[in-house]
Protein backbone atom coordinates (compact mmCIF):
# COMPACT_ATOMS: atom_id res chain seq x y z
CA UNK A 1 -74.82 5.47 -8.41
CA UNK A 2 -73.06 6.81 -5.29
CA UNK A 3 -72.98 3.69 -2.69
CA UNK A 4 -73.97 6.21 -0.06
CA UNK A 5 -77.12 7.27 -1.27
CA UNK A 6 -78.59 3.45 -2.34
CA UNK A 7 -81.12 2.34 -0.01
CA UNK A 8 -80.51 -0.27 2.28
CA UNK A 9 -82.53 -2.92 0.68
CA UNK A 10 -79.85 -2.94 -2.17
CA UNK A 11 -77.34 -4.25 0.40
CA UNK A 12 -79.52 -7.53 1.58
CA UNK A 13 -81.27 -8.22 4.68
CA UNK A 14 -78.73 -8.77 7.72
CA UNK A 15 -79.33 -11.57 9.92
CA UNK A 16 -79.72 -9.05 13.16
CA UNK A 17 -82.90 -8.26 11.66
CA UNK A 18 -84.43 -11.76 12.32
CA UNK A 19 -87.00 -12.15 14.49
CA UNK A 20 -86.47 -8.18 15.38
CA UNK A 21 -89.33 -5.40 15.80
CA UNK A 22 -88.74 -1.81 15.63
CA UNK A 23 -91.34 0.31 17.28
CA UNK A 24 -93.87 2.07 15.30
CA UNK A 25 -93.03 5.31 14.03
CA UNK A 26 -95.19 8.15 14.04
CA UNK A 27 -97.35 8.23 10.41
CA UNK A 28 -97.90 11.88 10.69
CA UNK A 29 -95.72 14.45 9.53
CA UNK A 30 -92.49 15.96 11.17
CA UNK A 31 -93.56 19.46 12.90
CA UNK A 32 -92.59 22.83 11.85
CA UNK A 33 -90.46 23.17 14.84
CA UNK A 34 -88.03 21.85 17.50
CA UNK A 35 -85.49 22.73 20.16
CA UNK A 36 -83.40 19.97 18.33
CA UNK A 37 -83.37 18.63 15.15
CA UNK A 38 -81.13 15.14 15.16
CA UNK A 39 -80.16 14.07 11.47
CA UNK A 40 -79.61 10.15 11.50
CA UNK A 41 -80.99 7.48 13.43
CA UNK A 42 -78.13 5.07 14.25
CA UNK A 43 -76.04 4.95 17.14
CA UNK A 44 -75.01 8.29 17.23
CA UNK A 45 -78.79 10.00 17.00
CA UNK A 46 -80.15 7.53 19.39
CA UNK A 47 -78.26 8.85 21.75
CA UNK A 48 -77.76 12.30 21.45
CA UNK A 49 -81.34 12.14 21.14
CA UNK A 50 -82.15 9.69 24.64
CA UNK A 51 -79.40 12.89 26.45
CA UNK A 52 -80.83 15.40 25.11
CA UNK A 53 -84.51 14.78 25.21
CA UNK A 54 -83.63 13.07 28.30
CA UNK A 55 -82.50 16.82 29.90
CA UNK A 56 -85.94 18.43 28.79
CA UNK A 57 -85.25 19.62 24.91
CA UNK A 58 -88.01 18.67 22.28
CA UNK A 59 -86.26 16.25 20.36
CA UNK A 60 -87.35 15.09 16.50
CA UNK A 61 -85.03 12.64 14.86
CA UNK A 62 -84.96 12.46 11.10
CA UNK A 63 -83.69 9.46 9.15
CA UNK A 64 -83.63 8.63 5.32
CA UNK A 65 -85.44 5.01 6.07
CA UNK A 66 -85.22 4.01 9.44
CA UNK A 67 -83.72 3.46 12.67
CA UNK A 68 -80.60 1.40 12.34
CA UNK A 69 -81.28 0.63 8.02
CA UNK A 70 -77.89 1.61 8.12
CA UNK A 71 -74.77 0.49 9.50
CA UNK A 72 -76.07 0.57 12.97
CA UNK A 73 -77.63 -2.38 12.28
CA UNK A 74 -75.39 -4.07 9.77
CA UNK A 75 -72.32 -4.09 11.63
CA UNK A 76 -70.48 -7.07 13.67
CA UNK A 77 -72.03 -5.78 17.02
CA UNK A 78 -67.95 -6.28 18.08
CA UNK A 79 -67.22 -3.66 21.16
CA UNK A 80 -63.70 -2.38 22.31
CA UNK A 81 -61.83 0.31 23.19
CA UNK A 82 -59.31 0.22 20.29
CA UNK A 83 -59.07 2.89 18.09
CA UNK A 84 -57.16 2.79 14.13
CA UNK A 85 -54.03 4.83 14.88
CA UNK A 86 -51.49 3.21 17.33
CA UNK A 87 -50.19 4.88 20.42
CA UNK A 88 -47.07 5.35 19.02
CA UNK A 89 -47.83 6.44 15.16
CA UNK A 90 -50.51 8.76 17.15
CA UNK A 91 -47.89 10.15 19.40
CA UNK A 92 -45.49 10.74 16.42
CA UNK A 93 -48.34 12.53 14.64
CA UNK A 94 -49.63 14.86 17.94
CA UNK A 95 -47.36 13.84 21.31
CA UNK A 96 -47.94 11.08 23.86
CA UNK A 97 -49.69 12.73 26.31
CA UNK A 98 -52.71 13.94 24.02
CA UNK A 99 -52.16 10.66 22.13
CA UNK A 100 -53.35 9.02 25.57
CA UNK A 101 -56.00 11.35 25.79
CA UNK A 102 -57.25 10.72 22.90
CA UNK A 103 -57.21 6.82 23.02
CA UNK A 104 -58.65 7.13 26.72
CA UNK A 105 -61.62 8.12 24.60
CA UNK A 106 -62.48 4.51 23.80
CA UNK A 107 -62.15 3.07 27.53
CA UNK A 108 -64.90 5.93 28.21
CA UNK A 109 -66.70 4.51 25.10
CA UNK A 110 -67.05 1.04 26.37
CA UNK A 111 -67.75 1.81 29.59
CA UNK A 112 -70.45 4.35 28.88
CA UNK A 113 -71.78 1.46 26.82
CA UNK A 114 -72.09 -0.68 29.20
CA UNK A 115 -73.54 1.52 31.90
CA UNK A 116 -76.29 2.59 29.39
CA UNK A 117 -77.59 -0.83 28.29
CA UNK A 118 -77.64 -1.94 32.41
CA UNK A 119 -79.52 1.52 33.14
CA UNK A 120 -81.94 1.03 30.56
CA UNK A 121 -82.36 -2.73 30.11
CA UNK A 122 -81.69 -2.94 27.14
CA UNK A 123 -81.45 -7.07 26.14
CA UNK A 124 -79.06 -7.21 23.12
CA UNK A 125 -76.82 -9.97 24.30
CA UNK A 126 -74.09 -7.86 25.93
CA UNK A 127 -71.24 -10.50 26.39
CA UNK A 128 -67.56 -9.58 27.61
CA UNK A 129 -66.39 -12.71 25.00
CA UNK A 130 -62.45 -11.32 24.46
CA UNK A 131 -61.58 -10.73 20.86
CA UNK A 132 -58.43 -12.87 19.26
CA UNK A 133 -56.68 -11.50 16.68
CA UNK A 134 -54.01 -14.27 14.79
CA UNK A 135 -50.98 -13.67 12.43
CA UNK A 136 -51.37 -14.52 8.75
CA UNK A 137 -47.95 -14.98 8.49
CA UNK A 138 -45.43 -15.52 11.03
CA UNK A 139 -43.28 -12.41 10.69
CA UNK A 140 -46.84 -10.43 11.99
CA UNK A 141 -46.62 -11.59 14.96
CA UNK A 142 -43.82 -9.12 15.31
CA UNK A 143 -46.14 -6.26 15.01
CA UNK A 144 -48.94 -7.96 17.25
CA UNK A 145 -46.47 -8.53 19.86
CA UNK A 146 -45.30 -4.78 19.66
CA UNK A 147 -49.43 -3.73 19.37
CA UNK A 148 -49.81 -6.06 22.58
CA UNK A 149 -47.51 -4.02 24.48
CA UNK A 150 -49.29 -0.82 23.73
CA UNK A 151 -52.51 -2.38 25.04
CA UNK A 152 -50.81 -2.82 28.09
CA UNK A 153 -49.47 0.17 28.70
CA UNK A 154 -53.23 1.75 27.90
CA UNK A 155 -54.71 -0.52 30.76
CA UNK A 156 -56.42 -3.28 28.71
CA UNK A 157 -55.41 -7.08 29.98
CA UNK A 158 -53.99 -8.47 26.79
CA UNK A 159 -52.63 -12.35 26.35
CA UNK A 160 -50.15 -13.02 24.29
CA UNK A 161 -51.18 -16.73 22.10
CA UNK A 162 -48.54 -19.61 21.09
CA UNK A 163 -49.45 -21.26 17.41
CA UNK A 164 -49.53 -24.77 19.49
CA UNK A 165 -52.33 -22.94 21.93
CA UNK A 166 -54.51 -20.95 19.48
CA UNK A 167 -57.48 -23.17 19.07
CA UNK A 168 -58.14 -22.63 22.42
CA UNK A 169 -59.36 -19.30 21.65
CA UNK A 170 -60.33 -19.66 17.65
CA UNK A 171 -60.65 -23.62 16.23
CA UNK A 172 -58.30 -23.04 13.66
CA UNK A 173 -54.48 -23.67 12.08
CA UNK A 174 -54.85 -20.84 9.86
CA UNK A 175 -52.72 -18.58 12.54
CA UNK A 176 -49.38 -18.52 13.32
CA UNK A 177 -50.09 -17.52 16.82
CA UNK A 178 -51.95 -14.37 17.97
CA UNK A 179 -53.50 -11.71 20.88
CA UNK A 180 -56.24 -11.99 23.15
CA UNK A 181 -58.13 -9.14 24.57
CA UNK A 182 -60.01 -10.53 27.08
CA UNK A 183 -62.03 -7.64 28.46
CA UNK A 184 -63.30 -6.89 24.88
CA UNK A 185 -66.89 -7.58 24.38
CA UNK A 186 -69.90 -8.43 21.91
CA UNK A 187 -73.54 -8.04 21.28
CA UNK A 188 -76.30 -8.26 19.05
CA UNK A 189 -76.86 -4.92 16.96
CA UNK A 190 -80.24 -5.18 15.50
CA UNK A 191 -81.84 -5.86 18.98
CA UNK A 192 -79.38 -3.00 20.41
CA UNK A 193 -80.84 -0.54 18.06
CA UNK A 194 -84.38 -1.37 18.98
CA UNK A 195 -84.19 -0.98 22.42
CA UNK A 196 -82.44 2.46 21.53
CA UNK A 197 -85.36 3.43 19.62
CA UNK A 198 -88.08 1.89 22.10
CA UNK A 199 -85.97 4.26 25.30
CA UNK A 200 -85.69 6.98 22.56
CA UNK A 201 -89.49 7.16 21.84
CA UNK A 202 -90.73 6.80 25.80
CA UNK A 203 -88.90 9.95 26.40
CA UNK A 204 -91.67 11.99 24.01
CA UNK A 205 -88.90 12.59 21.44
CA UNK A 206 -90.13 11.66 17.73
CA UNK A 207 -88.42 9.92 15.37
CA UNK A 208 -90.05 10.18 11.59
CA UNK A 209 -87.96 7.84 8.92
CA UNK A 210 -88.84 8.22 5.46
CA UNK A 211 -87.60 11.92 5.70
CA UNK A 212 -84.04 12.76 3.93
CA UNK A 213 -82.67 16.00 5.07
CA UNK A 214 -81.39 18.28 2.14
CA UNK A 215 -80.37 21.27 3.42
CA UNK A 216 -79.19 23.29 6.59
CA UNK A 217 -79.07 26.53 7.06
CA UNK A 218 -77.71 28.31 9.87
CA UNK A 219 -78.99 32.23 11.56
CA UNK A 220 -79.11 34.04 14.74
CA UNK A 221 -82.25 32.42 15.61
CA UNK A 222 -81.38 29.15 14.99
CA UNK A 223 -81.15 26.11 11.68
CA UNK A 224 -83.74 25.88 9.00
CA UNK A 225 -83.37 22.16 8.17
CA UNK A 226 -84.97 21.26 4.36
CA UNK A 227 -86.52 18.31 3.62
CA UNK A 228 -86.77 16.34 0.54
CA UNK A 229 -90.18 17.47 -0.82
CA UNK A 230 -89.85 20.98 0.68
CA UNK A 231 -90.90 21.29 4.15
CA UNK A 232 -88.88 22.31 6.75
CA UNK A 233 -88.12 22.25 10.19
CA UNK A 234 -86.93 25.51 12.32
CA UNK A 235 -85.03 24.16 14.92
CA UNK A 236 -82.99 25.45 18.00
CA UNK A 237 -79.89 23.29 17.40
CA UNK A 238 -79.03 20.27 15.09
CA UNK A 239 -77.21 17.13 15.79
CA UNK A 240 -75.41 15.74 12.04
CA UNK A 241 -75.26 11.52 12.70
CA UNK A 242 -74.90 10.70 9.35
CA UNK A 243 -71.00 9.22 9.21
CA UNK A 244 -71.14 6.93 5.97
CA UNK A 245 -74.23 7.97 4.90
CA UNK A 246 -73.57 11.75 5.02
CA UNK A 247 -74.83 13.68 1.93
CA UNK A 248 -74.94 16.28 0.16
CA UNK A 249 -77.14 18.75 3.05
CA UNK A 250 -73.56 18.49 4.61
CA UNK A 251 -70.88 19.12 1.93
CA UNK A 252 -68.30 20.24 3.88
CA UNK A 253 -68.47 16.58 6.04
CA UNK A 254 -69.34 15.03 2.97
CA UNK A 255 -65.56 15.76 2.09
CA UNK A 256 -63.98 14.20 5.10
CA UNK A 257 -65.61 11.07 5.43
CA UNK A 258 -64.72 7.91 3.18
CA UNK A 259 -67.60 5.41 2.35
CA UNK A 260 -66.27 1.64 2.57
CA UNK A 261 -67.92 -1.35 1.93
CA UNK A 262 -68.02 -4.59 3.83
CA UNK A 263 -69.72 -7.63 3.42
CA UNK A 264 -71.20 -10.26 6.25
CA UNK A 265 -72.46 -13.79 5.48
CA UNK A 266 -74.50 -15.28 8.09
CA UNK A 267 -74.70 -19.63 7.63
CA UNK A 268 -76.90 -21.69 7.64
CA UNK A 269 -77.89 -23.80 10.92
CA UNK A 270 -74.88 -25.84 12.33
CA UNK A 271 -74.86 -27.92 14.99
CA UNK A 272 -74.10 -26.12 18.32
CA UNK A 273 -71.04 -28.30 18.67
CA UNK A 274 -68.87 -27.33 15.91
CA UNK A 275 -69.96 -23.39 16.11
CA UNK A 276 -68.46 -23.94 19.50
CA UNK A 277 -65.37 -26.19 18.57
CA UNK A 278 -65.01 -23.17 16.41
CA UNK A 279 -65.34 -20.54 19.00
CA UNK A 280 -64.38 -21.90 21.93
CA UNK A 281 -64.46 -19.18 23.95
CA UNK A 282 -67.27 -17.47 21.80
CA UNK A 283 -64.84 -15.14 20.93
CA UNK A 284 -64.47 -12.34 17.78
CA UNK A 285 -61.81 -13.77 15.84
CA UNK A 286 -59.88 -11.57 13.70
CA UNK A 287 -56.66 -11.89 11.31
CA UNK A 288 -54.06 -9.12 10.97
CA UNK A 289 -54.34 -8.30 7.28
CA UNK A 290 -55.10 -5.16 6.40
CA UNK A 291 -57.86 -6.21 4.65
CA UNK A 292 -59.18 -7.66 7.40
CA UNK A 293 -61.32 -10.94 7.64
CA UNK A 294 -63.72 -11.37 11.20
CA UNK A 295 -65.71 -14.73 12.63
CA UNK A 296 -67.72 -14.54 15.30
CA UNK A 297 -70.94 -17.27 16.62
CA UNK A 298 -73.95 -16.02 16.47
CA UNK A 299 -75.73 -14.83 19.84
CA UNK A 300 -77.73 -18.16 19.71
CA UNK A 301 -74.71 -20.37 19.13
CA UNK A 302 -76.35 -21.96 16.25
CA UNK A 303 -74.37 -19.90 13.21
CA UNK A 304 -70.39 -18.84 12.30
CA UNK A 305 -71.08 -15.24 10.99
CA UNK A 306 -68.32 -13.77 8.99
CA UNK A 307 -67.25 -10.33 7.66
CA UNK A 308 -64.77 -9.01 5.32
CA UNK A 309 -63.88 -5.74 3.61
CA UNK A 310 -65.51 -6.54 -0.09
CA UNK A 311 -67.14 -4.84 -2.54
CA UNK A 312 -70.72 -5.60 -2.18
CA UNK A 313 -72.81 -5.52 -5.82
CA UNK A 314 -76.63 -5.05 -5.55
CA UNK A 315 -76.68 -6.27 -9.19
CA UNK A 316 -74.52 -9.48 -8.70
CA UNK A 317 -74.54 -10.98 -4.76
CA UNK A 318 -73.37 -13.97 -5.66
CA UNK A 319 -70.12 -12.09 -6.28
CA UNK A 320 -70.02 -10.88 -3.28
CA UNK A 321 -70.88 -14.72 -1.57
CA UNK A 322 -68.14 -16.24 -3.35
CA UNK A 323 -65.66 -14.05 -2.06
CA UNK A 324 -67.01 -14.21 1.33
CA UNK A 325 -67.48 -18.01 1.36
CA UNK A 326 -63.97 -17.95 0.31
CA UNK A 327 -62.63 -16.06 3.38
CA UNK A 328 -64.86 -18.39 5.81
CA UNK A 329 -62.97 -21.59 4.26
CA UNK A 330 -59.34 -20.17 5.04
CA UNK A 331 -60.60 -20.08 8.54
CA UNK A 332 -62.10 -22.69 9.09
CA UNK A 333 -62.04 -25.21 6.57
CA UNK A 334 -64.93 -27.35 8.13
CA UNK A 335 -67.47 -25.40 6.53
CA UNK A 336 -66.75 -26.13 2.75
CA UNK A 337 -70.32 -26.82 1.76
CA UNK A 338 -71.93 -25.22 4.00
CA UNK A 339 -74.16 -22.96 2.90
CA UNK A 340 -74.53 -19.15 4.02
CA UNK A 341 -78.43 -18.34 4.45
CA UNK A 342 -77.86 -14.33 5.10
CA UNK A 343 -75.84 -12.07 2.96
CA UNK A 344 -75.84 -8.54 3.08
CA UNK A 345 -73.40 -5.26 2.91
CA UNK A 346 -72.97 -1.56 4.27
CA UNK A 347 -70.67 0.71 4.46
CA UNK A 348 -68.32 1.58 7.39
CA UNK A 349 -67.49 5.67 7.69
CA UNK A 350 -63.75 6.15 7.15
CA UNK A 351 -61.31 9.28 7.79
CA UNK A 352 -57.92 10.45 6.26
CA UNK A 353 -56.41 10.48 9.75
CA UNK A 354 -58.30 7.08 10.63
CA UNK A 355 -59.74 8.81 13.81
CA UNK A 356 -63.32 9.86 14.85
CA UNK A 357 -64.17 13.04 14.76
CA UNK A 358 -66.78 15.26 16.76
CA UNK A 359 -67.51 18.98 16.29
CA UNK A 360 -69.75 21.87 16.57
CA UNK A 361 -69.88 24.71 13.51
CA UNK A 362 -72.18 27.23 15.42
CA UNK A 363 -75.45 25.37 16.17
CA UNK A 364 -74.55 22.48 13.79
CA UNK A 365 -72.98 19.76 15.21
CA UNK A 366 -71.16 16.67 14.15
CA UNK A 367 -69.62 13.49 15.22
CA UNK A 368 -68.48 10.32 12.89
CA UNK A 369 -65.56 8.56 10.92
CA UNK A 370 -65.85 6.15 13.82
CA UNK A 371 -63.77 3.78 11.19
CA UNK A 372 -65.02 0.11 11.95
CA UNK A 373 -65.07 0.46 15.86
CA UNK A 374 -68.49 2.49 16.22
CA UNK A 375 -70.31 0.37 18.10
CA UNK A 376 -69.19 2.19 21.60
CA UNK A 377 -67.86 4.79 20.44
CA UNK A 378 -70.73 6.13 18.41
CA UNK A 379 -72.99 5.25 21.34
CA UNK A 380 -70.51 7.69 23.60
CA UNK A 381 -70.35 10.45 21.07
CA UNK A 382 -73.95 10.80 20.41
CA UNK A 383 -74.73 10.67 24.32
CA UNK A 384 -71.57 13.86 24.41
CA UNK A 385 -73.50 16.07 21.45
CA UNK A 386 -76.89 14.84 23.35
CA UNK A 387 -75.45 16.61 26.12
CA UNK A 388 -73.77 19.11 24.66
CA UNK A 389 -76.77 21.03 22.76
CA UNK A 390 -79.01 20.72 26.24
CA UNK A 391 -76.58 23.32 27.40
CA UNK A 392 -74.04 21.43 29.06
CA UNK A 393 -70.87 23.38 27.74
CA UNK A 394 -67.32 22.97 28.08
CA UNK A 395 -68.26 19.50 30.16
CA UNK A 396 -69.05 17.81 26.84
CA UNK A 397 -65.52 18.47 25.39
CA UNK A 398 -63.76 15.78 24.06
CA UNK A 399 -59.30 15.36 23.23
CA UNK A 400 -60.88 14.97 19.54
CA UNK A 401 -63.08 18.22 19.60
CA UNK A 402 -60.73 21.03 17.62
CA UNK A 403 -58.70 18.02 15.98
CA UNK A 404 -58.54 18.50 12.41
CA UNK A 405 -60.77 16.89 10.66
CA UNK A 406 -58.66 16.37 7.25
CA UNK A 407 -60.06 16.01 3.72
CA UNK A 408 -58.04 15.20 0.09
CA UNK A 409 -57.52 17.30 -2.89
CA UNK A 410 -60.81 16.62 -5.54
CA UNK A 411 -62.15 14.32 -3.09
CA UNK A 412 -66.39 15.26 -2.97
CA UNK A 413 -67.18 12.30 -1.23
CA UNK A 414 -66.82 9.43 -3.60
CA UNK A 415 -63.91 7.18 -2.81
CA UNK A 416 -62.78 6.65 -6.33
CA UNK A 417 -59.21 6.02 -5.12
CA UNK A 418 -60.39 2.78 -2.62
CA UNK A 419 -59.45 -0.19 -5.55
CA UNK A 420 -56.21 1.16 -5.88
CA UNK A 421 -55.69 1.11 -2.18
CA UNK A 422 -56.71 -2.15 -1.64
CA UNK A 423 -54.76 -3.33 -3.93
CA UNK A 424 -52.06 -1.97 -2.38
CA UNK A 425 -53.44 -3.28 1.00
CA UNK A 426 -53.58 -7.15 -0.72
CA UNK A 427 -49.94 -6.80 -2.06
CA UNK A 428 -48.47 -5.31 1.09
CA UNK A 429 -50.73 -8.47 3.67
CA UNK A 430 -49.04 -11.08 0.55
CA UNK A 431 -45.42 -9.59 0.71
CA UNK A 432 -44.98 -6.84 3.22
């Protein structure tokens, strides 16, 4: 079955959703009608739908389950302004100065972020924490250093780590040196995405889960969005939110988005002491493969959460644990035996050109591909389309709106090509 349209249960409960309430949602029916119809209720939805409804429009949000079931509430909860591409592979690929445009995009991001959860009170354990990033190997420190530099040049603070001083920012000898970004931030998804909903839902706008969206259709008086079951909804504008759970109601951005799955194990208990002899500086702790491995504490300081890109199999977890538990020892190898007491998976919305995208198609619009660093930036895109279909114009464009937004040849949405890119990926972080 396609990984994209499982429901979230099949991918394990995440630890953000301990000890977190979501709202009630309304029990009756969606209405025949709205000025905007907002398809998704993760990051990106929340948002456009807070702007939007926010500036006057009457706003229903549709989701497949529910507010954050997907990876708006499975994610790391890790916040920074990086995007995938480089400045300099992104200025070979479109110039420097819209290169800088473009990655100015994630400084707005964060600090849209930031201003939103102060302005709304929203308490999901927003902490600027700095994010470390060591080498695997020592010849990556060659391309950290040279990433480092770019930082700079961007505006972000960066330090540059010695092997002999690296457990003063992660507790391990796994590294052979490595980057701080001390600006960088963290916070605690699930209770992020309930406040969304709660500010969401005081506005008047509705949100209905339990409704999948299976068609849109577009005239001069507007979208006729289907529903699974056959209602409908005649709406002024629509708002697409979907990014790795995008379907089949949207073929065309079905095409250009690649589903990938990651994994997080949450342990057990630990003693407060050695989660923070771990994290000293309660840091996100990342190494530089390309198959990338994370560690972060938990908000409470009570758990070493960590997150890898690996297959996750609804029919065999344990699968999935072993790898994971794996990863955790070859960072810190003081947790052999200790036992993880949350697994679960998602998937993380990829593109070809491993860059966000945001669009309109007449009334229809679109952002996603946010490729692992959605947390802000989804926030900031959904708050631009929010804007954007109250009227606002040419003041919502983005450097990323009339990018591109690439697909593959007899690509329909299912990655079948991902194992023999990670493979590739594992040989080239062993030998390259």
């Amino acid at each position: 079955m396609d990984q994209a349209r499982q429901p979230s249960s099949a991918f394990g409960k995440p630890y953000w959703q301990e000890g977190v309430a979501l709202p009630a949602m309304p029990a009756t029916d969606p209405p025949k009608s709205a000025d905007l119809v907002v398809v998704g209720a993760g990051y990106t939805g929340l948002n456009a739908a807070l702007a939007a409804a926010k500036a006057g429009l009457d706003v229903v949000v549709l989701d497949r389950e529910h507010p954050g079931s997907a990876a708006s509430g499975r994610n790391g909860g890790h916040i920074s302004t990086s995007m995938k591409p480089g400045l300099a592979e992104l200025s070979a690929r479109i110039g420097e100065t819209q290169a800088r445009q473009v990655l100015g995009i994630g400084f707005s991001a964060v600090r849209y972020l930031n201003q939103l959860i102060a302005q709304e009170g929203i308490d999901c354990h927003l902490e600027t924490c700095g994010h470390f990033t060591g080498a695997h190997k020592p010849s990556a420190m060659t391309g950290l250093a040279a990433w480092a530099e770019e930082q700079q040049s961007l505006g972000n603070p960066v330090e540059l780590v010695r092997k002999q001083d690296q457990r003063s920012y992660c507790g391990t000898d796994h590294f052979h040196g490595g980057v701080f970004m001390p600006a960088w931030q963290s916070l605690h998804p699930g209770r992020y995405v309930a406040g969304l909903t709660e500010r969401v839902m005081a506005t008047g706008a509705r949100i209905h889960g339990a409704q999948e969206v299976v068609s849109l259709a577009q005239s001069a008086s507007g979208v006729q969005v289907g529903l699974a079951g056959g209602a409908a909804i005649r709406a002024r504008s629509v708002i697409v939110a979907t990014n790795a759970q995008t379907g089949p109601a949207t073929p065309r951005l079905r095409r250009q988005i690649i589903p990938i799955a990651s994994v997080q194990i949450a342990t057990e208990a630990l003693d407060k002491a050695l989660v923070a002899e771990l994290h000293p500086r309660r840091a996100m702790s990342y190494d530089s493969r390309r198959l990338v491995t994370y560690t972060r504490p938990s908000p409470d300081g009570t758990r070493v959460l960590v997150g890898s890109r690996v297959r996750f199999r609804p029919g065999d977890p344990e699968a999935s644990r072993h790898k994971m538990h794996a990863r955790m020892e070859r960072f810190f190898p003081e947790l052999r035996g200790v036992r993880s007491q949350y697994l679960w998976g998602g998937l993380v919305g990829y593109t070809f050109d491993h860059l966000p995208h945001i669009g309109s198609d007449g009334a229809v619009h679109h952002a996603m591909g946010y490729c692992g660093t959605g947390v802000a930036m989804a926030s900031y895109f959904g708050n631009v389309l929010g804007r954007r279909a109250a009227g606002e114009g040419n003041e919502t464009l983005t450097p990323l709106d009339g990018m591109p937004f690439a697909s593959a040849p007899f690509y329909r949405g299912r990655p079948w090509f991902l194992p023999f890119a990670f493979a590739w990926y594992a040989f080239k972080d062993r030998f390259g």
